[in-house]
PDB file of N, CA and C in Angstrom:
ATOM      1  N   UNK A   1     -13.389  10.540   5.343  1.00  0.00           N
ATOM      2  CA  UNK A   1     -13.210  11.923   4.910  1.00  0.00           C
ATOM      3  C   UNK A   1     -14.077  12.139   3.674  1.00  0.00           C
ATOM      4  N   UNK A   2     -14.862  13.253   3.497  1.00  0.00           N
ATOM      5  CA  UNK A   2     -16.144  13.388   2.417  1.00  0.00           C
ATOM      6  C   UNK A   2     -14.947  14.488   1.769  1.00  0.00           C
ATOM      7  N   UNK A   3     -15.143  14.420   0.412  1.00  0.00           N
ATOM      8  CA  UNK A   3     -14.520  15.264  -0.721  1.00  0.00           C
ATOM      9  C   UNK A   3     -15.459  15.661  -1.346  1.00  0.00           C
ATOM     10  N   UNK A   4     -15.600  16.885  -1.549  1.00  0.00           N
ATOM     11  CA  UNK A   4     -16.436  17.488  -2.814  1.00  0.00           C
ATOM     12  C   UNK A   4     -15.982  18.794  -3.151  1.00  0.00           C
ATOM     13  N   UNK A   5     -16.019  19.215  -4.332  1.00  0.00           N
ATOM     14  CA  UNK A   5     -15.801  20.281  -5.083  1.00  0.00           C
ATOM     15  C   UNK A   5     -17.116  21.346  -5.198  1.00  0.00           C
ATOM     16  N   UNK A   6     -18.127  21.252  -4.188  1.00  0.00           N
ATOM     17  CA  UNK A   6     -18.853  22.022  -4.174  1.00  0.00           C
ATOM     18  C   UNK A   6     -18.737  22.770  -2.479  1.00  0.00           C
ATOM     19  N   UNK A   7     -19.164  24.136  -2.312  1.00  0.00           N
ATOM     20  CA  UNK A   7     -18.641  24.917  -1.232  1.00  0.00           C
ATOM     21  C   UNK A   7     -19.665  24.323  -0.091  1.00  0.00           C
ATOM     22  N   UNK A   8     -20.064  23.747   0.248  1.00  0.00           N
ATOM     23  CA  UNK A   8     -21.292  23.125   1.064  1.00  0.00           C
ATOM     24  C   UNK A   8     -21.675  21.244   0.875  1.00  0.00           C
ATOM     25  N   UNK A   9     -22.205  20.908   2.089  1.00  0.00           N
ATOM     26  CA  UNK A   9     -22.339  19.786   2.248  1.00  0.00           C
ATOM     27  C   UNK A   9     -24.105  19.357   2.703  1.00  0.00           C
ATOM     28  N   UNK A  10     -24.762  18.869   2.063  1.00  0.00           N
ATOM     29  CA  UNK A  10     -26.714  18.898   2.290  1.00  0.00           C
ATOM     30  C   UNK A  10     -26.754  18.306   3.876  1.00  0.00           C
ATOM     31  N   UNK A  11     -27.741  19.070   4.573  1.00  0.00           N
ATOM     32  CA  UNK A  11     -27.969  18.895   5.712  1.00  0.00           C
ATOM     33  C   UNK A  11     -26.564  19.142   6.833  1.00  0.00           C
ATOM     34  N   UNK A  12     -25.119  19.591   6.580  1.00  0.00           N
ATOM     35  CA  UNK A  12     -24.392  19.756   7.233  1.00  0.00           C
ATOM     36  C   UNK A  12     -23.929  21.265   7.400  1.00  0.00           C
ATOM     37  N   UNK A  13     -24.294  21.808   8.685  1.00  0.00           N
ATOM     38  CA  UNK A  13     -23.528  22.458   9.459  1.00  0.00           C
ATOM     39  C   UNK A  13     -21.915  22.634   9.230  1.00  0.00           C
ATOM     40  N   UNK A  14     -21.171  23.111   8.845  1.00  0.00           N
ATOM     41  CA  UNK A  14     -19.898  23.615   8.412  1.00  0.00           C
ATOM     42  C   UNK A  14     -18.754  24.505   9.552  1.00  0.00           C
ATOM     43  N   UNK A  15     -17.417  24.027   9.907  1.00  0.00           N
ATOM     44  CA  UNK A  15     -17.126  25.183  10.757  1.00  0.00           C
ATOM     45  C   UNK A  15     -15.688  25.253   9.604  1.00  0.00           C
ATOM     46  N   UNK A  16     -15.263  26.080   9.205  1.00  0.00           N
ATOM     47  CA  UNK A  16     -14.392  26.385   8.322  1.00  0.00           C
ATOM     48  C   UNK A  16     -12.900  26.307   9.381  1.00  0.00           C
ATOM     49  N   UNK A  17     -12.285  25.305   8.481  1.00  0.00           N
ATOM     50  CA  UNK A  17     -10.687  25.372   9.757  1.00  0.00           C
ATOM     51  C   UNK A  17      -9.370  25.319   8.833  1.00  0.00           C
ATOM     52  N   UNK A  18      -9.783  25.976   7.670  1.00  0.00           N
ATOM     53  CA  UNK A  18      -8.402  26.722   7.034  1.00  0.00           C
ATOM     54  C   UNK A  18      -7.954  25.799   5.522  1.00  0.00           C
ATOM     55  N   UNK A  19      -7.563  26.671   4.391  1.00  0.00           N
ATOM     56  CA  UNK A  19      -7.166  25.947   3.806  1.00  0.00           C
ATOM     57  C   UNK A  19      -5.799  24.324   3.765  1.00  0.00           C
ATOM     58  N   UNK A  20      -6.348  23.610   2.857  1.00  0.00           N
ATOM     59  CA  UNK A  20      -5.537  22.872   2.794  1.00  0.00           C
ATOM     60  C   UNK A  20      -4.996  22.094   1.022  1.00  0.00           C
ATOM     61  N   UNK A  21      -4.015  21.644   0.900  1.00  0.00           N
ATOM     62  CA  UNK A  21      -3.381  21.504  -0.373  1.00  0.00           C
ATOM     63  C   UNK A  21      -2.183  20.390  -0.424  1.00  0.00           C
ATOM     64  N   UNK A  22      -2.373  19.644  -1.299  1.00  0.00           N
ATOM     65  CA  UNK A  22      -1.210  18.821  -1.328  1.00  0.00           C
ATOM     66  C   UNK A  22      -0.760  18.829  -3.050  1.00  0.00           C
ATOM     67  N   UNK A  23       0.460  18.558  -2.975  1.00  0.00           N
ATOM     68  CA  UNK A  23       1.034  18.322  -4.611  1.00  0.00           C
ATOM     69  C   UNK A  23       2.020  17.539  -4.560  1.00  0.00           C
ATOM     70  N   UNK A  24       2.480  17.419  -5.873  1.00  0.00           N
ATOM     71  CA  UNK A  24       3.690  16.243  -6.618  1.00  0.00           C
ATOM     72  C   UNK A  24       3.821  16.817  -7.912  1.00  0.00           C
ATOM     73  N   UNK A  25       5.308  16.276  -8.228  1.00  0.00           N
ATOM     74  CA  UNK A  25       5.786  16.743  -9.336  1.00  0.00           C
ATOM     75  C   UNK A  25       6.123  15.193  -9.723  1.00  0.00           C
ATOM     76  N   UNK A  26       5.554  14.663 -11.335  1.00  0.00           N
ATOM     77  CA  UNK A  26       5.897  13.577 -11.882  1.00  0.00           C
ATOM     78  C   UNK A  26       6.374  13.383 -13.125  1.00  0.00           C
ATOM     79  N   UNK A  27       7.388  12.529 -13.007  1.00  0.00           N
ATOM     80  CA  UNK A  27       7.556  12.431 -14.415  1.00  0.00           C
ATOM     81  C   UNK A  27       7.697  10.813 -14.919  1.00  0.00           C
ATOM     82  N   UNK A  28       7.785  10.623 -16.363  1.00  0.00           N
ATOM     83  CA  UNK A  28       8.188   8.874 -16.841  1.00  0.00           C
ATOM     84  C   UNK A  28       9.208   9.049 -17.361  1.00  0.00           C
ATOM     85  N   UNK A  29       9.939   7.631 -16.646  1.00  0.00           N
ATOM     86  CA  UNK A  29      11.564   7.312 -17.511  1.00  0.00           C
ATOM     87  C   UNK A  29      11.657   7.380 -18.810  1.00  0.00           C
ATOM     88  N   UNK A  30      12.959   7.535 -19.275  1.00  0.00           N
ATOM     89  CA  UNK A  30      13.377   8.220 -20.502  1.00  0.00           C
ATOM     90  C   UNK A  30      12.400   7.335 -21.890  1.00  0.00           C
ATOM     91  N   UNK A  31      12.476   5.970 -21.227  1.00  0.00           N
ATOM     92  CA  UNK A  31      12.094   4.889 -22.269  1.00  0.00           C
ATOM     93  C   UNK A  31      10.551   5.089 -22.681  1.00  0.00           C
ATOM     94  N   UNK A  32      10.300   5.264 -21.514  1.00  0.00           N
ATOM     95  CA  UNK A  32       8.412   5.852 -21.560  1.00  0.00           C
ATOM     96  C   UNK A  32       8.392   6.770 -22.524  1.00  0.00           C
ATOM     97  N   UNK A  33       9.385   7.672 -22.550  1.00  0.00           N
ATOM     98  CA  UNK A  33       9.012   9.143 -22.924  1.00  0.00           C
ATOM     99  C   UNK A  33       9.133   9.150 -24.602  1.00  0.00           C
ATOM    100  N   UNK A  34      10.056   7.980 -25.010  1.00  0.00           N
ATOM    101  CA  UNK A  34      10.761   8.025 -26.489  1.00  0.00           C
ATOM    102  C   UNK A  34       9.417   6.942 -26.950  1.00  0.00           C
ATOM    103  N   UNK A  35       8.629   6.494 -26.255  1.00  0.00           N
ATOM    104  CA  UNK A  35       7.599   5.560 -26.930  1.00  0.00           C
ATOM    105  C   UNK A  35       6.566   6.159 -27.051  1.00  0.00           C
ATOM    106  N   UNK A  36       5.995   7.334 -26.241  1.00  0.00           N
ATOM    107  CA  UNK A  36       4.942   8.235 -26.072  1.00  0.00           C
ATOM    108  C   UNK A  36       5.721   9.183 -27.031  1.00  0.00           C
ATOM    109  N   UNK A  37       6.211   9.588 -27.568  1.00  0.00           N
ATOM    110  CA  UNK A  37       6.891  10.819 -28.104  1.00  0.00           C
ATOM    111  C   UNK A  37       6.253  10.143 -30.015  1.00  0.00           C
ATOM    112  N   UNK A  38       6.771   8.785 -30.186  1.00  0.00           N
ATOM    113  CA  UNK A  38       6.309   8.396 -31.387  1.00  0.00           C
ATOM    114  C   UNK A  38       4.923   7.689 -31.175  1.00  0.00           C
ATOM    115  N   UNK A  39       4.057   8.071 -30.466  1.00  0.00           N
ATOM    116  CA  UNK A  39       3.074   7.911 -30.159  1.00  0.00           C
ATOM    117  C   UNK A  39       2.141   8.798 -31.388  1.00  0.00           C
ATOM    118  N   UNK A  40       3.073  10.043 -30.843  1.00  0.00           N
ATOM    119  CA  UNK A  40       2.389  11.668 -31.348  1.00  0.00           C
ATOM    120  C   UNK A  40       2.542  11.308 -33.194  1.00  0.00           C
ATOM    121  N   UNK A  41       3.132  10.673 -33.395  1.00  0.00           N
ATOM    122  CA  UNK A  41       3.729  10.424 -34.926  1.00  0.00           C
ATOM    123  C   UNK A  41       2.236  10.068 -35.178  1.00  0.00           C
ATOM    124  N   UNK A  42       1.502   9.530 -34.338  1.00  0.00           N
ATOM    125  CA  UNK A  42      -0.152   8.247 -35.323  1.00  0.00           C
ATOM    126  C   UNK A  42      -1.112   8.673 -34.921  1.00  0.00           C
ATOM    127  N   UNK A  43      -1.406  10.064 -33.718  1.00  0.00           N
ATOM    128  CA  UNK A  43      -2.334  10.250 -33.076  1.00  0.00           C
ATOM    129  C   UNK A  43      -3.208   8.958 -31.972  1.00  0.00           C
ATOM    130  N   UNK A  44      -3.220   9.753 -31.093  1.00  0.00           N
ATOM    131  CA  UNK A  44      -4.332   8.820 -29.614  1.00  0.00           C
ATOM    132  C   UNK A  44      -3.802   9.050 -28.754  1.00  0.00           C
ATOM    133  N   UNK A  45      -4.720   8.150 -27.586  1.00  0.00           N
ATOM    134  CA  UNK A  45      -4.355   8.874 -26.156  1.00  0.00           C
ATOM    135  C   UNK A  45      -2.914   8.203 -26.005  1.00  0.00           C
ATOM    136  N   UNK A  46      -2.101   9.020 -25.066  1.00  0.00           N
ATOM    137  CA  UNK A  46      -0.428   9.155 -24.608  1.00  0.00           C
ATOM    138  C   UNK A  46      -1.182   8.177 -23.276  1.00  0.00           C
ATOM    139  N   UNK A  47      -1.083   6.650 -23.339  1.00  0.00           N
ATOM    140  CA  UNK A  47      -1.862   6.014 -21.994  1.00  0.00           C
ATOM    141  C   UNK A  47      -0.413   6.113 -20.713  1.00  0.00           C
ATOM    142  N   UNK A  48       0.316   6.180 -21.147  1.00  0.00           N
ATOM    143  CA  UNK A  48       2.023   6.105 -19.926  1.00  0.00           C
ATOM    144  C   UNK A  48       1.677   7.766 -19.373  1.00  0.00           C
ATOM    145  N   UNK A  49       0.914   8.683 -20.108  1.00  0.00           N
ATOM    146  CA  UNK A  49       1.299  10.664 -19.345  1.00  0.00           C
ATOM    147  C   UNK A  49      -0.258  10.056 -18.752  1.00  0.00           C
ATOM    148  N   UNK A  50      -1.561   9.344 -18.803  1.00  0.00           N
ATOM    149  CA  UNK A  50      -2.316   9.783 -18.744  1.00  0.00           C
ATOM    150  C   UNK A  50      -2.264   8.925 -17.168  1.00  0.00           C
ATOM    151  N   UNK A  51      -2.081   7.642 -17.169  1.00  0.00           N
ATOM    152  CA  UNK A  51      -1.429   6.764 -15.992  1.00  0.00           C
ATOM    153  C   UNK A  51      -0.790   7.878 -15.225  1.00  0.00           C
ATOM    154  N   UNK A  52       0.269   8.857 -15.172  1.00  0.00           N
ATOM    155  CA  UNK A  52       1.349   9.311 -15.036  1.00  0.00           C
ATOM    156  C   UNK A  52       0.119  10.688 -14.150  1.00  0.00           C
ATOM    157  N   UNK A  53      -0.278  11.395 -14.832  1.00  0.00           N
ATOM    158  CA  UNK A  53      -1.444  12.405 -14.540  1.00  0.00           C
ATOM    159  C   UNK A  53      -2.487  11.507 -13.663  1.00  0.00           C
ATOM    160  N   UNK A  54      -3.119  10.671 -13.034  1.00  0.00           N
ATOM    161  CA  UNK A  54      -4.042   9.855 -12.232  1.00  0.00           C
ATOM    162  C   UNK A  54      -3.237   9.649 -11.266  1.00  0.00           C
ATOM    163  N   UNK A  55      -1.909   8.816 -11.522  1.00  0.00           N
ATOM    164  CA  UNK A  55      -1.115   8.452 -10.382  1.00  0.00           C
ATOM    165  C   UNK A  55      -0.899   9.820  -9.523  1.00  0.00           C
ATOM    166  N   UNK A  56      -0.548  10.946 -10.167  1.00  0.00           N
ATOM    167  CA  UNK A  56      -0.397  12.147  -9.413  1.00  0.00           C
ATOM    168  C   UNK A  56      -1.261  13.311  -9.027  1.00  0.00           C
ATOM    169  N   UNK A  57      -2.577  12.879  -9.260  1.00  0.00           N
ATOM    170  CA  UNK A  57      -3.401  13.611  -8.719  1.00  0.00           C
ATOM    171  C   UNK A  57      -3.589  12.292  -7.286  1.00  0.00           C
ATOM    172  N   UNK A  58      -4.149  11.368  -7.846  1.00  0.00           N
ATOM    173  CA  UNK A  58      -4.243  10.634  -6.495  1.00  0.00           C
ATOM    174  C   UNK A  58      -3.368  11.061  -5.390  1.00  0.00           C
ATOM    175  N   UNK A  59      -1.623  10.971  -5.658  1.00  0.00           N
ATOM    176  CA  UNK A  59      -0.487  11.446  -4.587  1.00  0.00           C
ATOM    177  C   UNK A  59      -0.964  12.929  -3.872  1.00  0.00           C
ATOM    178  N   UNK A  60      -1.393  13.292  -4.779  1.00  0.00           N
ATOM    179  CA  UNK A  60      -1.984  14.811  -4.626  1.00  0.00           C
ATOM    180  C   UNK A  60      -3.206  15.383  -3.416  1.00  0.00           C
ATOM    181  N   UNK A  61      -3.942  14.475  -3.901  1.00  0.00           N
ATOM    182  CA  UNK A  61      -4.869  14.142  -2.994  1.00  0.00           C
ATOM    183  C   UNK A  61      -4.932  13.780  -1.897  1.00  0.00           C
ATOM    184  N   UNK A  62      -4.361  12.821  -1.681  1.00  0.00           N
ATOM    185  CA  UNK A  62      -3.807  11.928  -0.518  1.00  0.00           C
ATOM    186  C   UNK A  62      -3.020  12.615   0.710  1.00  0.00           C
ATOM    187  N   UNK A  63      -1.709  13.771  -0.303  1.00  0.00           N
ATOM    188  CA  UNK A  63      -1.206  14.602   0.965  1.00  0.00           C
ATOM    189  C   UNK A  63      -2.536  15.792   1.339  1.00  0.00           C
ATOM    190  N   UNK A  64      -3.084  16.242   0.453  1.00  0.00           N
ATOM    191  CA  UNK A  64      -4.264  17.122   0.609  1.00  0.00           C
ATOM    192  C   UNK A  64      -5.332  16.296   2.211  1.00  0.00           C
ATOM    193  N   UNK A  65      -5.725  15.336   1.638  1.00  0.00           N
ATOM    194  CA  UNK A  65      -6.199  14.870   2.891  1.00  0.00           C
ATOM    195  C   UNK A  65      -5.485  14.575   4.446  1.00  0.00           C
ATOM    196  N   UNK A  66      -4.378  14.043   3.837  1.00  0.00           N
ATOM    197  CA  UNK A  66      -3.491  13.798   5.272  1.00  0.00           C
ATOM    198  C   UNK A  66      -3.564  15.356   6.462  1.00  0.00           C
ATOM    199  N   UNK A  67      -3.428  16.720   5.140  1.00  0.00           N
ATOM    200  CA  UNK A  67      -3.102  17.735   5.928  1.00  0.00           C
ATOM    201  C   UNK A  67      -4.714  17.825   6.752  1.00  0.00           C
ATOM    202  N   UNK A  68      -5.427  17.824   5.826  1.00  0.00           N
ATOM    203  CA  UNK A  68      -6.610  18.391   6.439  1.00  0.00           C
ATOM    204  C   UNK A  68      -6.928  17.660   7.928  1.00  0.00           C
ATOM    205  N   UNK A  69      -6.357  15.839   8.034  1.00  0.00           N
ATOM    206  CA  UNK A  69      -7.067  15.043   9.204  1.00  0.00           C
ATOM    207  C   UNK A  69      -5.878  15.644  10.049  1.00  0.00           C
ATOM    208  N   UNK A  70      -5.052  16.197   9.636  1.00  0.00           N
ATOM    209  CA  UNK A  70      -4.236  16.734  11.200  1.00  0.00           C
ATOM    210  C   UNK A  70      -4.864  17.973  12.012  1.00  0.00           C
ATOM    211  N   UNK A  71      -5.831  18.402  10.626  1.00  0.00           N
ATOM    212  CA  UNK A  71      -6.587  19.875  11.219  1.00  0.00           C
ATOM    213  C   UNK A  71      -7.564  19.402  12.209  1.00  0.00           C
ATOM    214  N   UNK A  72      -8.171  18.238  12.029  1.00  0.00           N
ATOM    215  CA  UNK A  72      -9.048  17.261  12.529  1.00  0.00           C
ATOM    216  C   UNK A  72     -10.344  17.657  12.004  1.00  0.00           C
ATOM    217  N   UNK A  73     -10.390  17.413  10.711  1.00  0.00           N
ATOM    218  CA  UNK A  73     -11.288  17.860   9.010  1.00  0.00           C
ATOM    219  C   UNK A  73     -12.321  16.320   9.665  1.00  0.00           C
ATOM    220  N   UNK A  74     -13.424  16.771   9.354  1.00  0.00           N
ATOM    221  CA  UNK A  74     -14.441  15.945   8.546  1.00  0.00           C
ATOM    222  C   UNK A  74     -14.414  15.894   6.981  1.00  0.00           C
ATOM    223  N   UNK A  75     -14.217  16.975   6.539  1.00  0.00           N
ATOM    224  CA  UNK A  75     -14.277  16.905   4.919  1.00  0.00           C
ATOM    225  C   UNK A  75     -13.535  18.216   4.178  1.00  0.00           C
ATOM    226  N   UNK A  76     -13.153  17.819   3.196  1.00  0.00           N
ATOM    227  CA  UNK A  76     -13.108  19.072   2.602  1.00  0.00           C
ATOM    228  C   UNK A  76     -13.789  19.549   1.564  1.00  0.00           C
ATOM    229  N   UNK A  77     -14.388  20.863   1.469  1.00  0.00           N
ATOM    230  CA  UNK A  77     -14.679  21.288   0.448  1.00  0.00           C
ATOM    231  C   UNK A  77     -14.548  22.240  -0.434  1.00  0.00           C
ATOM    232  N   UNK A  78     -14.818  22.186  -1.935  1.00  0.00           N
ATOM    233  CA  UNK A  78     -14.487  23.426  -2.481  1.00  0.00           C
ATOM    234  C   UNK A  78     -13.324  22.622  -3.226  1.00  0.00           C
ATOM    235  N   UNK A  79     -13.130  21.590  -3.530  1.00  0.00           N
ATOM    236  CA  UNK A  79     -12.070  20.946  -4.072  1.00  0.00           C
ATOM    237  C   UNK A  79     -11.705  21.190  -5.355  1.00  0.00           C
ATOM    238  N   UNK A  80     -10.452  22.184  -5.647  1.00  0.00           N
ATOM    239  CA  UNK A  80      -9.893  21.992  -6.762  1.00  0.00           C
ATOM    240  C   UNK A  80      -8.461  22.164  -7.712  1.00  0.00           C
ATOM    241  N   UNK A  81      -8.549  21.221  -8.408  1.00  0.00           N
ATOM    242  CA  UNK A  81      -6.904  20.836  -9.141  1.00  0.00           C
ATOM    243  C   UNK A  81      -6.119  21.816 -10.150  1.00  0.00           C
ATOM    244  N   UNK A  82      -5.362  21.725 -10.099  1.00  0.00           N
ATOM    245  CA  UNK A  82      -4.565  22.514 -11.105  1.00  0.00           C
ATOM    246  C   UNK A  82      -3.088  21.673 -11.421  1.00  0.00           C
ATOM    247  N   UNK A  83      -2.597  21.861 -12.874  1.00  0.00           N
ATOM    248  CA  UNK A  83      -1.507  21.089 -13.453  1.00  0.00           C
ATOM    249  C   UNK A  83      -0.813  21.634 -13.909  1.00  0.00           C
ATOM    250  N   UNK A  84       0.559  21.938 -14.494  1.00  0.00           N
ATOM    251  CA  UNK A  84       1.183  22.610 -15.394  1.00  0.00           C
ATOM    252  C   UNK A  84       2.553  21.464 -15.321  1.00  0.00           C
ATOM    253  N   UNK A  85       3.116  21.994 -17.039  1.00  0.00           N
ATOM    254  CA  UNK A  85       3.990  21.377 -17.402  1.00  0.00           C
ATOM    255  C   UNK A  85       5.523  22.318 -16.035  1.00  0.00           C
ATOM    256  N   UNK A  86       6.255  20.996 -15.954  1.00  0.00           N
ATOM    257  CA  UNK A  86       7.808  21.501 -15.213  1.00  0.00           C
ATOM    258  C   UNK A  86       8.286  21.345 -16.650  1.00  0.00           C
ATOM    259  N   UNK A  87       8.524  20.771 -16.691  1.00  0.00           N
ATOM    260  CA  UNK A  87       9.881  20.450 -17.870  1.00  0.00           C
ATOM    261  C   UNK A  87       9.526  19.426 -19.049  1.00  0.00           C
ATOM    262  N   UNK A  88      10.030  19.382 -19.563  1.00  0.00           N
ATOM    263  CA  UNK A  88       9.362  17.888 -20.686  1.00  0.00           C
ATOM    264  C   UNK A  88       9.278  16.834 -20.304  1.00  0.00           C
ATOM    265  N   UNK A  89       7.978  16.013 -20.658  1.00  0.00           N
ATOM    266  CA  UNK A  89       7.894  15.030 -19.501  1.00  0.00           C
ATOM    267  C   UNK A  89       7.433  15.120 -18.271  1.00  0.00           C
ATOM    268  N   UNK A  90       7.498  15.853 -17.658  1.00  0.00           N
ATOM    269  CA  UNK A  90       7.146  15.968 -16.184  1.00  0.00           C
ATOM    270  C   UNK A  90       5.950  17.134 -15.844  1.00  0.00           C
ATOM    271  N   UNK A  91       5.356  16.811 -15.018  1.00  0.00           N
ATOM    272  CA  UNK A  91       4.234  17.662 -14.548  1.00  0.00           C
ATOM    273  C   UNK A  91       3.650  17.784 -13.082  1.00  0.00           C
ATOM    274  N   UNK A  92       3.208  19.069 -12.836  1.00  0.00           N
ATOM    275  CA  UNK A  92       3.165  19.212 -11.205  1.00  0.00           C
ATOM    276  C   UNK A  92       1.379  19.144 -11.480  1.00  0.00           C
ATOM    277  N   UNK A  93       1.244  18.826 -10.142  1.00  0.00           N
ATOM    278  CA  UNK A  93      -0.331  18.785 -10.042  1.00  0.00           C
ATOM    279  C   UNK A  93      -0.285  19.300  -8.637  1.00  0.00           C
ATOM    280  N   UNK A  94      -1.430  20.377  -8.095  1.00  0.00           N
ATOM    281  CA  UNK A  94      -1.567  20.712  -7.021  1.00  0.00           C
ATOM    282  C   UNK A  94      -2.974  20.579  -6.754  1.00  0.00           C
ATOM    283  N   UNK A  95      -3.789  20.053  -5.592  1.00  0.00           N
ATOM    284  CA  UNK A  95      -4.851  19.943  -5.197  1.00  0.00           C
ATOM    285  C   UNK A  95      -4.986  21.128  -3.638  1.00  0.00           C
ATOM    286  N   UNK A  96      -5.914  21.857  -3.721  1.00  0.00           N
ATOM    287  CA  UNK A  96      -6.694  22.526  -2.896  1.00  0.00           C
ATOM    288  C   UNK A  96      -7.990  22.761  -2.343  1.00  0.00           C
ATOM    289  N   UNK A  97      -7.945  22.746  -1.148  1.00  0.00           N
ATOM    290  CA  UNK A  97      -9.793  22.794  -0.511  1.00  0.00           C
ATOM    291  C   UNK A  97      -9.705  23.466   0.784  1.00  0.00           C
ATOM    292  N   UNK A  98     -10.805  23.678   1.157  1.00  0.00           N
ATOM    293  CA  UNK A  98     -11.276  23.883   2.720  1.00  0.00           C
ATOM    294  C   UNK A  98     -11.274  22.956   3.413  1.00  0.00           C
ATOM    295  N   UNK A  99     -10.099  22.570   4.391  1.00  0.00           N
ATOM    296  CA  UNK A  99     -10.761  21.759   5.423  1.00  0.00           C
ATOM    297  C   UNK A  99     -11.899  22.131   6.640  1.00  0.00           C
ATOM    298  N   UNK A 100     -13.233  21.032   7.036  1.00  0.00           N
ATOM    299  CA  UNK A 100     -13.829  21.614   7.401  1.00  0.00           C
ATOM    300  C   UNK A 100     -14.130  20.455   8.611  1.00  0.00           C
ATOM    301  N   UNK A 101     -15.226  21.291   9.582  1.00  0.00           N
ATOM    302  CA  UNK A 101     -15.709  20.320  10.474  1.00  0.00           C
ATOM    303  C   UNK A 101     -16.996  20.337  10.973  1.00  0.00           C
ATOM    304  N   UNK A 102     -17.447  19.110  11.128  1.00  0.00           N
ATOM    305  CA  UNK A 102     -19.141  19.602  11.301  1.00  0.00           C
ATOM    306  C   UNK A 102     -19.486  19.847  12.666  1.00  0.00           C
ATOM    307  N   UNK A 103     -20.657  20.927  12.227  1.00  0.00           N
ATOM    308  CA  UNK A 103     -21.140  21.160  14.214  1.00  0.00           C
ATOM    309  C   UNK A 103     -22.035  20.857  13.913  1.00  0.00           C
TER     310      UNK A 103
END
């Protein structure tokens, strides 16, 4: 499956077969959260939200693709993410694209 975030693929023919999108909502246990929290006390990267944000775009991704190979996708394109806070601690990530197929 080819991924790209650009609306076109070089030398490929395109047949457009509908959007597709996958997401997750994640969060870290309480203990994570009280060690990253005095994190903020010294300044630097939060490495447990940033782990936490990768792990869930990947999940993200992953259902994003699953949907598209049921469309019976060669690729998708036009790929792109979006995040927002749920609650403290926790965060949704949604991935969207075109699944597509080549003629």
């Amino acid at each position: 499956m080819i991924l790209v975030n650009t609306d076109y693929i070089s030398d490929k023919k395109l047949e457009m077969l509908g959007l597709v999108k996958g997401a997750t909502i994640q969060s870290k246990n309480i203990g994570r959260d009280i060690t990253q929290a005095f994190k903020t006390l010294v300044g630097g990267e939060l490495k447990a939200y940033t782990e936490m944000m990768n792990d869930a775009r990947a999940i993200a991704t992953k259902r994003m693709v699953e949907e598209a190979e049921r469309l019976g996708a060669d690729a998708v394109v036009n790929i792109r993410y979006a995040s927002s806070a749920v609650m403290q601690g926790a965060a949704e990530v949604i991935v969207y694209g075109t699944a597509v197929k080549f003629i």
